[in-house]
Protein backbone atom coordinates (compact mmCIF):
# COMPACT_ATOMS: atom_id res chain seq x y z
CA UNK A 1 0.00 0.00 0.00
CA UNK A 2 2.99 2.37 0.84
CA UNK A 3 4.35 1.91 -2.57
CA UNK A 4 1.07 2.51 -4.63
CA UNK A 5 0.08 5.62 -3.20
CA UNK A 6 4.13 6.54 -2.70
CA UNK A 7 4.08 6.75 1.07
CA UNK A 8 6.79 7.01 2.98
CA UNK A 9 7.48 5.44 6.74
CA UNK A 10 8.48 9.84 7.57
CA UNK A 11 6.15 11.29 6.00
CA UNK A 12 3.15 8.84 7.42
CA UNK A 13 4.73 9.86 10.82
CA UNK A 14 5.51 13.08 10.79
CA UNK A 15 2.78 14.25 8.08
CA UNK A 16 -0.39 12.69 8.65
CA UNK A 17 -0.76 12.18 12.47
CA UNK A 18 0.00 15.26 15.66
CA UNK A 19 0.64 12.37 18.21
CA UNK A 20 1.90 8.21 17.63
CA UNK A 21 1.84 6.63 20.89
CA UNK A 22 3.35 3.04 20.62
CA UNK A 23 2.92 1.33 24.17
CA UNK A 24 5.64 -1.37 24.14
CA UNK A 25 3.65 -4.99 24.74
CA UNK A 26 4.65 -7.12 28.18
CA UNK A 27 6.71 -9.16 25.89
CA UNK A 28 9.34 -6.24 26.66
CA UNK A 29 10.33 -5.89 30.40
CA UNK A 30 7.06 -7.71 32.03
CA UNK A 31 7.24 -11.30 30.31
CA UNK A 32 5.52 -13.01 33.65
CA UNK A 33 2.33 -11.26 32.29
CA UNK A 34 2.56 -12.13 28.26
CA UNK A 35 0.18 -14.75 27.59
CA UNK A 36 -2.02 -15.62 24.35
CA UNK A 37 -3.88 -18.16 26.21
CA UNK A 38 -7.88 -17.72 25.88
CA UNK A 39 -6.50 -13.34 24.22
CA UNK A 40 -8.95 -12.65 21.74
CA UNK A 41 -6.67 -10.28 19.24
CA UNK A 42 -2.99 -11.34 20.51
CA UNK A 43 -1.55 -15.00 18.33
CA UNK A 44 2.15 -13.61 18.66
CA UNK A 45 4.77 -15.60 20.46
CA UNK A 46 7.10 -13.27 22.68
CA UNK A 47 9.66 -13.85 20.22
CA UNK A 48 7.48 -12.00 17.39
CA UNK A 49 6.23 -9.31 19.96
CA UNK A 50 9.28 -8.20 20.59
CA UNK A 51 10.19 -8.03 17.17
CA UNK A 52 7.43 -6.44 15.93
CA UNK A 53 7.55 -4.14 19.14
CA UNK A 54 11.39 -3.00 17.48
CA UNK A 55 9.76 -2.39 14.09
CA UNK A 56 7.21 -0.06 15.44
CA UNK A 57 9.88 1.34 17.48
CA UNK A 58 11.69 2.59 14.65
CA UNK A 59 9.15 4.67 12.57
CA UNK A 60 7.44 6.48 15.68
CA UNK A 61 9.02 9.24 17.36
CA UNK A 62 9.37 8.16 20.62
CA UNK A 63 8.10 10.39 23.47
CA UNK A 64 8.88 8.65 26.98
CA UNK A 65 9.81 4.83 27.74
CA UNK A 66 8.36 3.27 30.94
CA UNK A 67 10.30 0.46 32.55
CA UNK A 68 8.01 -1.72 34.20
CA UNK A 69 10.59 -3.98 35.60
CA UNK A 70 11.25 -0.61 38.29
CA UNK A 71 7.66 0.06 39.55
CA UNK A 72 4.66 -0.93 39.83
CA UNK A 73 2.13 -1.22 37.08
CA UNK A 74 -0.83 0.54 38.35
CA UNK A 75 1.83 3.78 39.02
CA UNK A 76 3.38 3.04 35.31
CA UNK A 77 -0.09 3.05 34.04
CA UNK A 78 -1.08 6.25 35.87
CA UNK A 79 2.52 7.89 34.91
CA UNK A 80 1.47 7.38 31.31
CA UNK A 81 -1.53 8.86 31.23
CA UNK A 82 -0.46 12.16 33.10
CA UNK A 83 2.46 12.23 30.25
CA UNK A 84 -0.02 11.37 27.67
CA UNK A 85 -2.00 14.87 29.26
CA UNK A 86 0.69 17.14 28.56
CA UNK A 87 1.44 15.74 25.50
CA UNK A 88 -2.23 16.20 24.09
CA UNK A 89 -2.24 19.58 26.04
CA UNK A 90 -5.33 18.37 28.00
């Protein structure tokens, strides 16, 4: 699709959206908790979420990186969507 309308991975980022938010999946930093068991939408191994976690990595800007290894997640949660506030200017 990229190629037949000429897209380009920049200009898709940086033209056609004012905010990308990629949350990294628990297949980065909180593996205990990745499961596809009985998960409607996720059929990924960890192996491919990671990888395709990378790929999306590379064509969004990224904003802030939460470690979810250091804190808890309710606080990581919360942290997010006070940053995601003042990025949005709400």
């Amino acid at each position: 699709m990229r190629e037949e309308f000429n897209w380009n991975n920049v200009e898709l980022r940086d033209g056609r959206y004012n905010q990308v938010i990629h949350m990294v999946s628990a297949a980065k930093g909180a593996e205990d908790f990745y499961d596809i068991k009985n998960h409607v939408t996720r059929h990924e191994g960890i192996d491919v979420a990671r990888q395709l976690d990378d790929l999306t990595a590379q064509v969004c800007f990224v904003f802030f990186i939460m470690d979810f290894q250091s804190f808890n997640f309710v606080i990581g949660v919360t942290s997010w969507y006070n940053r995601l506030g003042i990025a949005l200017a709400i």
